[in-house]
N, C-alpha and C. Protein backbone atom coordinates (compact mmCIF):
# COMPACT_ATOMS: atom_id res chain seq x y z
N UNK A 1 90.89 95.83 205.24
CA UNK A 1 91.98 96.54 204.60
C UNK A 1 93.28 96.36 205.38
N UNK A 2 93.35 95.98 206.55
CA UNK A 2 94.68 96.63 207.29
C UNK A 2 95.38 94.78 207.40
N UNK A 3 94.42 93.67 207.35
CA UNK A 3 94.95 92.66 207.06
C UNK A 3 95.46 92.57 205.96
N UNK A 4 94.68 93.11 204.65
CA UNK A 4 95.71 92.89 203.31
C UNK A 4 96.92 93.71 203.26
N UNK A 5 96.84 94.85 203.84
CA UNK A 5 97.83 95.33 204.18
C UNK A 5 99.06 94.69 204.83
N UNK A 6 98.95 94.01 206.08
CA UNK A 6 99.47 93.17 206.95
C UNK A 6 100.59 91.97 206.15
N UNK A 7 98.92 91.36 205.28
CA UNK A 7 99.40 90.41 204.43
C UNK A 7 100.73 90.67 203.07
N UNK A 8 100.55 92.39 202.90
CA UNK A 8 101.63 92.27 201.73
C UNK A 8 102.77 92.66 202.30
N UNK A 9 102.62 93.29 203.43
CA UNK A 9 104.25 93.43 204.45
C UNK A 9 104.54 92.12 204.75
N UNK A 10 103.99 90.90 205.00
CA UNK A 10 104.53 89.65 205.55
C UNK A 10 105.30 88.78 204.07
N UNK A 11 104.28 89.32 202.87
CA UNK A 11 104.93 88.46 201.85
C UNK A 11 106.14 89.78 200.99
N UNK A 12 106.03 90.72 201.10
CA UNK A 12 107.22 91.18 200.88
C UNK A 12 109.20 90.89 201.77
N UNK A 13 108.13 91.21 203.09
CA UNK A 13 109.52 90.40 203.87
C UNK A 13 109.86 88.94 203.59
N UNK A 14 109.23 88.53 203.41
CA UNK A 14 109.49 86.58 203.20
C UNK A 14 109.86 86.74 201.84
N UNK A 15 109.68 87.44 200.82
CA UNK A 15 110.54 87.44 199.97
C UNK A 15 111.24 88.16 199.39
N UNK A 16 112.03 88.49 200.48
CA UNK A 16 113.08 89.35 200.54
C UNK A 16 113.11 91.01 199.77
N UNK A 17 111.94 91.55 199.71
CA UNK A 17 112.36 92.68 199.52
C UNK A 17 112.25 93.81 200.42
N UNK A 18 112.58 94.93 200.61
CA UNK A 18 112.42 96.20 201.64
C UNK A 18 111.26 97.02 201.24
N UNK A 19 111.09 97.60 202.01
CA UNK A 19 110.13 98.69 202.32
C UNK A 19 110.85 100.11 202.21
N UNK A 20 110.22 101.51 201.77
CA UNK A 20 110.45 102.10 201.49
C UNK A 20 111.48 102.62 202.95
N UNK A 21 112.37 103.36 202.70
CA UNK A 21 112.69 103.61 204.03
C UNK A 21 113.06 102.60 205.09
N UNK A 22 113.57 101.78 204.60
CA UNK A 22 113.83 100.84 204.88
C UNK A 22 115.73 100.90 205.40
N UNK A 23 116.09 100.33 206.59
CA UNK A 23 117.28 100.86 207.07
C UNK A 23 118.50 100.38 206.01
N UNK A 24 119.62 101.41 205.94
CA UNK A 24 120.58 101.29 204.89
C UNK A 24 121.73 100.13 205.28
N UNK A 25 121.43 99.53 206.73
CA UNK A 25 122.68 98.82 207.23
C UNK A 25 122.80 97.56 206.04
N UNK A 26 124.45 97.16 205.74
CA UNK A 26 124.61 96.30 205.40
C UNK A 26 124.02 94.99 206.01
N UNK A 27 123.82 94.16 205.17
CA UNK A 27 123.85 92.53 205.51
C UNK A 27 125.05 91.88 205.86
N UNK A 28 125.21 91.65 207.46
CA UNK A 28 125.78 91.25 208.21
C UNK A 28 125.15 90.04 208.55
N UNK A 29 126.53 88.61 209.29
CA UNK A 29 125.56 87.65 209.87
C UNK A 29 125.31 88.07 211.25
N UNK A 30 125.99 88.91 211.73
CA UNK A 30 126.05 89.56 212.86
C UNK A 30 126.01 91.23 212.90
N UNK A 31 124.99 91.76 213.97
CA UNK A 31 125.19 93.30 213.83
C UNK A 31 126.82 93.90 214.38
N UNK A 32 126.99 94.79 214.21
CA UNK A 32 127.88 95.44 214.42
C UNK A 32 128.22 95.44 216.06
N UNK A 33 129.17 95.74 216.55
CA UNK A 33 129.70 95.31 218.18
C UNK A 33 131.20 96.45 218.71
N UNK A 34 130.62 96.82 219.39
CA UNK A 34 131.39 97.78 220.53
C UNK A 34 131.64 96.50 221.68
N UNK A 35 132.73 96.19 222.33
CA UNK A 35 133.04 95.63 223.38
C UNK A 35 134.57 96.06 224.11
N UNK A 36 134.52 96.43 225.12
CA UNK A 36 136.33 96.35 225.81
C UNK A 36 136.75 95.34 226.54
N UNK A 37 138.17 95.13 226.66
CA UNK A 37 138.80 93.68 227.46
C UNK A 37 138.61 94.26 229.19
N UNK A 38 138.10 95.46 229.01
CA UNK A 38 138.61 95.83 230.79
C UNK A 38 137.38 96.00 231.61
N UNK A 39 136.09 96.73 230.59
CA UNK A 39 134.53 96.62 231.24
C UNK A 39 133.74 95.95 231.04
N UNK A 40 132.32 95.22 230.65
CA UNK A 40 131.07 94.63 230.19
C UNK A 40 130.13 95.98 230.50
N UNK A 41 128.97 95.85 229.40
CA UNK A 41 128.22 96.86 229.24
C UNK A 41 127.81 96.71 230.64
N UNK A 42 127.47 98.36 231.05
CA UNK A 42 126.78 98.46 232.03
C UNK A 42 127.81 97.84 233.77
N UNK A 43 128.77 97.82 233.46
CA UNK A 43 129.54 97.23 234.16
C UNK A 43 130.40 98.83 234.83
N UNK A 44 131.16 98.96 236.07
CA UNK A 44 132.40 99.74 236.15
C UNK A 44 133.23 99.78 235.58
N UNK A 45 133.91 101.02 234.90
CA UNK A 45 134.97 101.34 234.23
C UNK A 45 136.20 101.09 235.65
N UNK A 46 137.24 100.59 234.98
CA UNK A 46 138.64 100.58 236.26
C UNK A 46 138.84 102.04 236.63
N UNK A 47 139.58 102.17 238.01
CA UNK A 47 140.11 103.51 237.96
C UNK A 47 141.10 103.85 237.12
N UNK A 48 141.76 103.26 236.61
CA UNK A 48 143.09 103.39 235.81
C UNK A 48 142.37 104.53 234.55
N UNK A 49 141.24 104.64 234.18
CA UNK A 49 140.39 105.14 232.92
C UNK A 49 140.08 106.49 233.63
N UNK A 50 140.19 106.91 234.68
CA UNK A 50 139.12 108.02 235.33
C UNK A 50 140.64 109.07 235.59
N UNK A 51 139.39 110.15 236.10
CA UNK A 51 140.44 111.08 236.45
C UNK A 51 141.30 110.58 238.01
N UNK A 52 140.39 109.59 238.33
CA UNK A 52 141.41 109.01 239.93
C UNK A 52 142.33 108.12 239.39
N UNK A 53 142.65 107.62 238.57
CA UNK A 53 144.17 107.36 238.12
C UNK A 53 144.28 107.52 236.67
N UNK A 54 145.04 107.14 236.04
CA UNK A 54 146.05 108.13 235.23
C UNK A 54 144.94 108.84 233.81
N UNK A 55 143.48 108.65 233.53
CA UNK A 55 143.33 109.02 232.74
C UNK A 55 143.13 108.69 231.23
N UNK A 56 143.56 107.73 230.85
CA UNK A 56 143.68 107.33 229.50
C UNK A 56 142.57 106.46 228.99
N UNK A 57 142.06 106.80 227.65
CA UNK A 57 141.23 106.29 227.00
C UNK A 57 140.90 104.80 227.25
N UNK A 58 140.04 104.00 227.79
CA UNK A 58 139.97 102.37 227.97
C UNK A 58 140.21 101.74 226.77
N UNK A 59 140.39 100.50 226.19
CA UNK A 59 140.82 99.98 225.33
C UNK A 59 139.39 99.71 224.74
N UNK A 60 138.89 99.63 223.65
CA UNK A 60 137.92 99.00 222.87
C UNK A 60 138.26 97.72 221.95
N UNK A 61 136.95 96.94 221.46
CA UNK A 61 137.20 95.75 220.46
C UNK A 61 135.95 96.05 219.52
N UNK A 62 136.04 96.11 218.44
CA UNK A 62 135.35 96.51 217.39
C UNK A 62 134.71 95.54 216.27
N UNK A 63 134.22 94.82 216.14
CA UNK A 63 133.73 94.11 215.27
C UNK A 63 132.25 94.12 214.38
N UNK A 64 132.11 93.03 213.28
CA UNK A 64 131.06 92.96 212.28
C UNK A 64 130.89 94.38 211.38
N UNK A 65 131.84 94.77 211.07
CA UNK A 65 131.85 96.55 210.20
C UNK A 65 131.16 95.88 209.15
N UNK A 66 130.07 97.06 209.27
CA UNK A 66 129.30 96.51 207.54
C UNK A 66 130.37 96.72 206.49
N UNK A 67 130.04 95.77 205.09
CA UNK A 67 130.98 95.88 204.21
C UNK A 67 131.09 96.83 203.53
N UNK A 68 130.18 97.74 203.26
CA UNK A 68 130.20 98.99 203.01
C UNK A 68 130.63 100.29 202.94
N UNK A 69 131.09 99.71 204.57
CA UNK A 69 131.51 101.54 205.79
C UNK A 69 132.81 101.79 204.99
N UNK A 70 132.98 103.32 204.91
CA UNK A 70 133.95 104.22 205.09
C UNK A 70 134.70 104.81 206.14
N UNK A 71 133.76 104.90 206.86
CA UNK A 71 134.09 105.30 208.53
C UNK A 71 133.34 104.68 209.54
N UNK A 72 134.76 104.98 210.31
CA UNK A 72 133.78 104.29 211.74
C UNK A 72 133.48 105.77 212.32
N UNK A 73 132.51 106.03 213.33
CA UNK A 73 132.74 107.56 214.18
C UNK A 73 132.55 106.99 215.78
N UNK A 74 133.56 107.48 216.65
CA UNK A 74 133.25 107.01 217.89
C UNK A 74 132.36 108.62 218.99
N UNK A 75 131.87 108.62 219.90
CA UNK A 75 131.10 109.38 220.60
C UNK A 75 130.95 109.07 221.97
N UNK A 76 131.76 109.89 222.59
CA UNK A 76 131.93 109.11 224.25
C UNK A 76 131.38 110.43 224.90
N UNK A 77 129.94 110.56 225.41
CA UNK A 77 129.38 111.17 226.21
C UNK A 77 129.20 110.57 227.88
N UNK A 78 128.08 111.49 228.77
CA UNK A 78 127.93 110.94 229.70
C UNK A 78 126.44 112.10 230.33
N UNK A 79 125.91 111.49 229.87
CA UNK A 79 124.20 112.36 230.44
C UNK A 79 123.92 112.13 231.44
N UNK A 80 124.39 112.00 232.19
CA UNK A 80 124.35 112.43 234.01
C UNK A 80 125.02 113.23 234.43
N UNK A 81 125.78 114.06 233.72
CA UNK A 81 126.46 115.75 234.08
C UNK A 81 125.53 116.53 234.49
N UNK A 82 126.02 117.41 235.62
CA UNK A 82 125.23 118.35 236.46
C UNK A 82 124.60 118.85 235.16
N UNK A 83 125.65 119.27 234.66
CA UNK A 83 124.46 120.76 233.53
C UNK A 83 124.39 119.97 231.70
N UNK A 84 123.82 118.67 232.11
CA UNK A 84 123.32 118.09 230.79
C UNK A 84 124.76 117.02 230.11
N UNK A 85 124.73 117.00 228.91
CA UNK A 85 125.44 115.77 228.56
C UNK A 85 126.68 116.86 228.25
N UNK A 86 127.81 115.73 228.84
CA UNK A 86 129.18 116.38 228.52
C UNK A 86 129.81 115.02 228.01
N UNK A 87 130.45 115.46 227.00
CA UNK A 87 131.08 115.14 225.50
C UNK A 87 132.72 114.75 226.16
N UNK A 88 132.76 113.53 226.33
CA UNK A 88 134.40 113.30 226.55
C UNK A 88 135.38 113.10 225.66
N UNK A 89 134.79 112.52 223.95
CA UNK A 89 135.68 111.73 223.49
C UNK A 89 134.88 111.70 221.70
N UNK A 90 135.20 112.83 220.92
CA UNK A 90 134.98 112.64 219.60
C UNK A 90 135.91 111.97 218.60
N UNK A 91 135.48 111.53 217.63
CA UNK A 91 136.64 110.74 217.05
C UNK A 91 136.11 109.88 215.68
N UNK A 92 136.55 111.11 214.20
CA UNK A 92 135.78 110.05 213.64
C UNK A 92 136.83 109.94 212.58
N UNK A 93 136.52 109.59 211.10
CA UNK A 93 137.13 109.13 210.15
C UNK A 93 138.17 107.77 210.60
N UNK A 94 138.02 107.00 211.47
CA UNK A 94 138.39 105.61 211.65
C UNK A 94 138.66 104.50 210.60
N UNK A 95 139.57 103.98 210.22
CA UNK A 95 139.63 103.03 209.61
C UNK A 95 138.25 102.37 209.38
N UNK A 96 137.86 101.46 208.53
CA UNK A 96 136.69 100.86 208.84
C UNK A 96 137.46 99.30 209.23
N UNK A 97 138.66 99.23 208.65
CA UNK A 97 139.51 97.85 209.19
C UNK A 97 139.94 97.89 210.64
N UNK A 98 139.67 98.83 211.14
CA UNK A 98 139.90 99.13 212.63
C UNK A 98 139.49 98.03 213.48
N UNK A 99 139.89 97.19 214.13
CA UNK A 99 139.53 96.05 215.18
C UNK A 99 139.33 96.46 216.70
N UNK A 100 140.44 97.23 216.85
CA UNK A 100 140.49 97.52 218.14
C UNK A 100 141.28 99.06 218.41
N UNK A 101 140.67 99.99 219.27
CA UNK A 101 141.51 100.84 219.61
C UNK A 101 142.24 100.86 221.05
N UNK A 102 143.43 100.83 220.88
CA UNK A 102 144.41 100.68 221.86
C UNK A 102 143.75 101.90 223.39
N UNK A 103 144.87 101.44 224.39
CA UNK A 103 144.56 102.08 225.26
C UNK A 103 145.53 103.10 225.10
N UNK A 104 145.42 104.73 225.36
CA UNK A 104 146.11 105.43 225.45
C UNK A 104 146.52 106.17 224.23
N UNK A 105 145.53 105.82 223.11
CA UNK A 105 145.92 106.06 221.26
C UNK A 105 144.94 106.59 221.07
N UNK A 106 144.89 106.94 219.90
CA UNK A 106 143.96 107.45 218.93
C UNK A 106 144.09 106.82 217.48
N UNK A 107 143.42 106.14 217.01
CA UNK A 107 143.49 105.21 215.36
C UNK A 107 144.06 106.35 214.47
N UNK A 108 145.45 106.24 213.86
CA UNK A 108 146.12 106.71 212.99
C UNK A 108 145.04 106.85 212.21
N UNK A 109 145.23 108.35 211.79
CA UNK A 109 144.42 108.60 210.54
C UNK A 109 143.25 109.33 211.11
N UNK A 110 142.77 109.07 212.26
CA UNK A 110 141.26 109.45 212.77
C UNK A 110 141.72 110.69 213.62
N UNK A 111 140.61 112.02 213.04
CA UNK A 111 140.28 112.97 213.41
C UNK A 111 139.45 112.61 214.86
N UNK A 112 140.15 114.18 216.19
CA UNK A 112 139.06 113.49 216.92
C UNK A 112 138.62 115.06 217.06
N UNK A 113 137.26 115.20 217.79
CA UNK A 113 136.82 116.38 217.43
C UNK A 113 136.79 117.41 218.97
N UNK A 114 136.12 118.48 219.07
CA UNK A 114 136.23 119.26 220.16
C UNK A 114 135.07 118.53 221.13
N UNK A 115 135.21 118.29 222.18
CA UNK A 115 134.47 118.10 223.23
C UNK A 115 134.27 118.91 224.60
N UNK A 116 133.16 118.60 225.44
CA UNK A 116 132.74 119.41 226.51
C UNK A 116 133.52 119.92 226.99
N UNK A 117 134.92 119.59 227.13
CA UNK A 117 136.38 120.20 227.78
C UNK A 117 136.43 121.43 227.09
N UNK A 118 136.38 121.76 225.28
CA UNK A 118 137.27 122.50 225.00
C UNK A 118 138.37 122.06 224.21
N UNK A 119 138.53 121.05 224.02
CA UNK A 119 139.80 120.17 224.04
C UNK A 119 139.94 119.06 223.21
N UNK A 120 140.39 118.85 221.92
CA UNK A 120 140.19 117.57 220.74
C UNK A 120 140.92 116.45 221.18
N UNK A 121 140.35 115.81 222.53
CA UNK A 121 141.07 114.41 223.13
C UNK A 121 140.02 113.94 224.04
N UNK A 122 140.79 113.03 224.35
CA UNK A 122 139.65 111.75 225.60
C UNK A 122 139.64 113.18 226.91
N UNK A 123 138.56 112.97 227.63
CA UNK A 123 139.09 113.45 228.48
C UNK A 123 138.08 112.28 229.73
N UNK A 124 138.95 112.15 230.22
CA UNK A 124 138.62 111.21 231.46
C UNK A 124 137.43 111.18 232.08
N UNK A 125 136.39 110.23 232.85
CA UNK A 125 135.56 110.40 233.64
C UNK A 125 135.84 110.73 235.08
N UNK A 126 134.95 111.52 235.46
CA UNK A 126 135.30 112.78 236.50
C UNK A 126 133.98 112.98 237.32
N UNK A 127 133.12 112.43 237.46
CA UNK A 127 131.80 112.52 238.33
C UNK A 127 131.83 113.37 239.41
N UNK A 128 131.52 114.77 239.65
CA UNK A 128 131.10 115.47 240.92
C UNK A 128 130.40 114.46 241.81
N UNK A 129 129.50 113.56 242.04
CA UNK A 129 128.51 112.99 242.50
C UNK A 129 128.01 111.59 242.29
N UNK A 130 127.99 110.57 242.84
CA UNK A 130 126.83 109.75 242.00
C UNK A 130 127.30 108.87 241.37
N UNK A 131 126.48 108.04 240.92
CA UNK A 131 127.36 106.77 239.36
C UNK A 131 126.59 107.79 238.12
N UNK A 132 127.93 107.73 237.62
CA UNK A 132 127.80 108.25 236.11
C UNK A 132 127.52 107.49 235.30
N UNK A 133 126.57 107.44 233.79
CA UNK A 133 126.64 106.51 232.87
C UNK A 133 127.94 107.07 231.87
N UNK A 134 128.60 106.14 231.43
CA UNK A 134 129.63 106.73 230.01
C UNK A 134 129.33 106.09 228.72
N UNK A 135 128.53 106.36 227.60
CA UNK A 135 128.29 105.80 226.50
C UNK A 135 129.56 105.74 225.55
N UNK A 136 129.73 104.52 225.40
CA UNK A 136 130.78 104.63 224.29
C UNK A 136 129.84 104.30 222.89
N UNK A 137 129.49 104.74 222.00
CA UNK A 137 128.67 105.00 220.92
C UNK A 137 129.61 104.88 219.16
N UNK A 138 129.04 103.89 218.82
CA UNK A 138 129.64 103.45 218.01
C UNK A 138 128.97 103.59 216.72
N UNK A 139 129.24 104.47 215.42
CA UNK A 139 128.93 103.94 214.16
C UNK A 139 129.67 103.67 212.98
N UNK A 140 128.88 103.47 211.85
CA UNK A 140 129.55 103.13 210.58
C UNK A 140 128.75 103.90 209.53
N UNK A 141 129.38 104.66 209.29
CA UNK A 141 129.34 105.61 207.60
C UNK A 141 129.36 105.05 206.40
N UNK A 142 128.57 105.80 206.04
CA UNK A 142 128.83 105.09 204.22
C UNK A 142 129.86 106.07 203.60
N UNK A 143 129.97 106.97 204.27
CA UNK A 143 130.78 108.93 204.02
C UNK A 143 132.25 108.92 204.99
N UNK A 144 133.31 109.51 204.10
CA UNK A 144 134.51 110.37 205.09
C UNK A 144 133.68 111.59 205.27
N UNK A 145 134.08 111.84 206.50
CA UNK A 145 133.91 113.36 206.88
C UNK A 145 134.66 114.23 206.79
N UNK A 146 134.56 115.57 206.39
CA UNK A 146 135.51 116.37 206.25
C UNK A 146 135.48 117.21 207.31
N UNK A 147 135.64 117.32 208.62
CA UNK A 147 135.19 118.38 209.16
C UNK A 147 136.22 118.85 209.99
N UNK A 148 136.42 119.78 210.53
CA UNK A 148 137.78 120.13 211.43
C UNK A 148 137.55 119.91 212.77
N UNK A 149 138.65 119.73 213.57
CA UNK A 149 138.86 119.24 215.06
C UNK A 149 138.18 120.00 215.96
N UNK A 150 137.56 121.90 215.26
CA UNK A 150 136.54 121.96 216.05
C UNK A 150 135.61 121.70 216.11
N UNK A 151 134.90 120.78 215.42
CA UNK A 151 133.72 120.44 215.43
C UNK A 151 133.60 119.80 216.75
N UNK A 152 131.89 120.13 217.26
CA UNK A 152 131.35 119.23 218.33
C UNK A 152 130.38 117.96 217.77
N UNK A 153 129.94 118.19 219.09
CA UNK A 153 129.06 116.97 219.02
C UNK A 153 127.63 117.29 218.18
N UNK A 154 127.50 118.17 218.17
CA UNK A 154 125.99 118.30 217.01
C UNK A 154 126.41 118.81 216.45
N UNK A 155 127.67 119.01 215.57
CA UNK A 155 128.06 119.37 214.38
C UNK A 155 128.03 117.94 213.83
N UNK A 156 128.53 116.93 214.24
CA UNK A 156 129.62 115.94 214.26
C UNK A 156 127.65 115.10 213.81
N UNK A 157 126.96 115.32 214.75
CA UNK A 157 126.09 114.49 214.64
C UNK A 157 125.16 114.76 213.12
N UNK A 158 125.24 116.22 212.94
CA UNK A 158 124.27 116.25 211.61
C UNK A 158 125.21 116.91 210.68
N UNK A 159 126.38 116.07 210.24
CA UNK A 159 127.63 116.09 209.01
C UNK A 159 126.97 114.21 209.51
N UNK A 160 126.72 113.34 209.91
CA UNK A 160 126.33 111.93 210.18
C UNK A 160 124.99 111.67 209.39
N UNK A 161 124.28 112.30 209.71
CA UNK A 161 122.76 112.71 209.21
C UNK A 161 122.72 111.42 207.94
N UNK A 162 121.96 110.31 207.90
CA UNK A 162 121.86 110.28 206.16
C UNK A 162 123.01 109.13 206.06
N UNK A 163 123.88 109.12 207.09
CA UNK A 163 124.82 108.16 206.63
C UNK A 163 125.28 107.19 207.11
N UNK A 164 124.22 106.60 208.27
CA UNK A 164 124.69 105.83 209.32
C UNK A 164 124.02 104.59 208.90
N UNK A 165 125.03 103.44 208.60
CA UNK A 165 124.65 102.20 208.29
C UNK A 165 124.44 100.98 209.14
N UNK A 166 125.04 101.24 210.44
CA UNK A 166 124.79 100.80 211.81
C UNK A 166 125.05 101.37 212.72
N UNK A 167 125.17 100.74 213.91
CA UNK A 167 125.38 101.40 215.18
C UNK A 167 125.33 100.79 216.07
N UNK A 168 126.18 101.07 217.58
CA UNK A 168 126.44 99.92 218.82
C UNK A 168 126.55 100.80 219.90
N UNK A 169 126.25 100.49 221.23
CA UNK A 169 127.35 100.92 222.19
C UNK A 169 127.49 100.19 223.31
N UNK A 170 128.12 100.64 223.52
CA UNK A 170 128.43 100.21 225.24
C UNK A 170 128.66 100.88 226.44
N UNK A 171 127.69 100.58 227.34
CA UNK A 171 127.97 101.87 228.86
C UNK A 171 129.21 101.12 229.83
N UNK A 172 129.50 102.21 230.01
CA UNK A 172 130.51 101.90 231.54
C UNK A 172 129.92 102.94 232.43
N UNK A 173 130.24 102.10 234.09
CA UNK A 173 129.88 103.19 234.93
C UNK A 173 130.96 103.74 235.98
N UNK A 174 130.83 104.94 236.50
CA UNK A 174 131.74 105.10 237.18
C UNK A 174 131.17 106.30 238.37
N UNK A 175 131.84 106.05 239.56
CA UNK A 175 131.50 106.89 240.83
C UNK A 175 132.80 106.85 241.71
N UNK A 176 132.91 108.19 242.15
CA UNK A 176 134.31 108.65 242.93
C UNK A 176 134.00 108.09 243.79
N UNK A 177 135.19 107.33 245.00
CA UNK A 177 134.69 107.35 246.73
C UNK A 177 134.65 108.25 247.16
């Protein structure tokens, strides 16, 4: 039984159809891509990005948006905070033509939401201790969101619920001297 089984998942995929539950991402020749001109995943963020110099959002490059998306939503956490994951950087309803977000901006048009600060903006990496990870977390909506600037991060995440057609990210790391 579990070979014929086997066998009708191999000839359904080979000819091209899905499975129930089957993921909603567009057909791309390429998946979707988070990259910046200033880090590589898993790489150090500059100081120029941190709270040891001036602070401002790093620059991103954005590519392969399914053809689909409505929104992009960005999500800049960091789960190596003393007391659990702190939320630097919400930000959604994005262009889906969005290429790149500048350094020091926010994409005209894009709501950004309340984060671990308190505060509806970037807020810098700041490590008490240690190398920090910083996820920059990237998706694509099939949905605008309507939600207001206080929303957090698990508001933000299940108003997403149901509508995420891809997804990317990229870590930076960072540690005070």
């Amino acid at each position: 039984m579990q070979k014929i089984t086997l066998l009708l998942i191999i000839v359904l995929l080979v000819s091209g159809c899905t499975l129930p539950n089957a993921s909603k991402t567009s057909k791309n020749i390429s998946p979707m891509k988070l990259e910046s001109p200033i880090f590589t995943h898993n790489q150090y963020l500059p100081t120029k990005y941190t709270c040891d110099g001036t602070g401002v959002n790093p620059p991103l490059k954005i590519s392969n948006i399914p053809n689909t998306t409505k929104n992009i939503v960005l999500i800049v956490d960091d789960p190596d905070a003393p007391n659990g994951d702190f939320v630097h950087w919400l930000v959604w309803n994005i262009d889906p033509q969005t290429t790149q977000i500048e350094e020091e901006s926010t994409p005209i048009g894009a709501i950004q939401g309340t984060g671990s600060s308190g505060t509806p903006k970037f807020v810098p990496p700041c490590p008490p201790t240690g190398v920090h990870r910083y996820f920059f977390k990237l998706y694509a909506l099939d949905t605008k969101l309507n939600l207001p600037v206080t929303t957090n991060k698990t508001q933000l995440l299940n108003a997403m619920q149901e509508h995420i057609l891809d997804q990317t990210e990229i870590i930076g790391l960072y540690s005070r001297k």
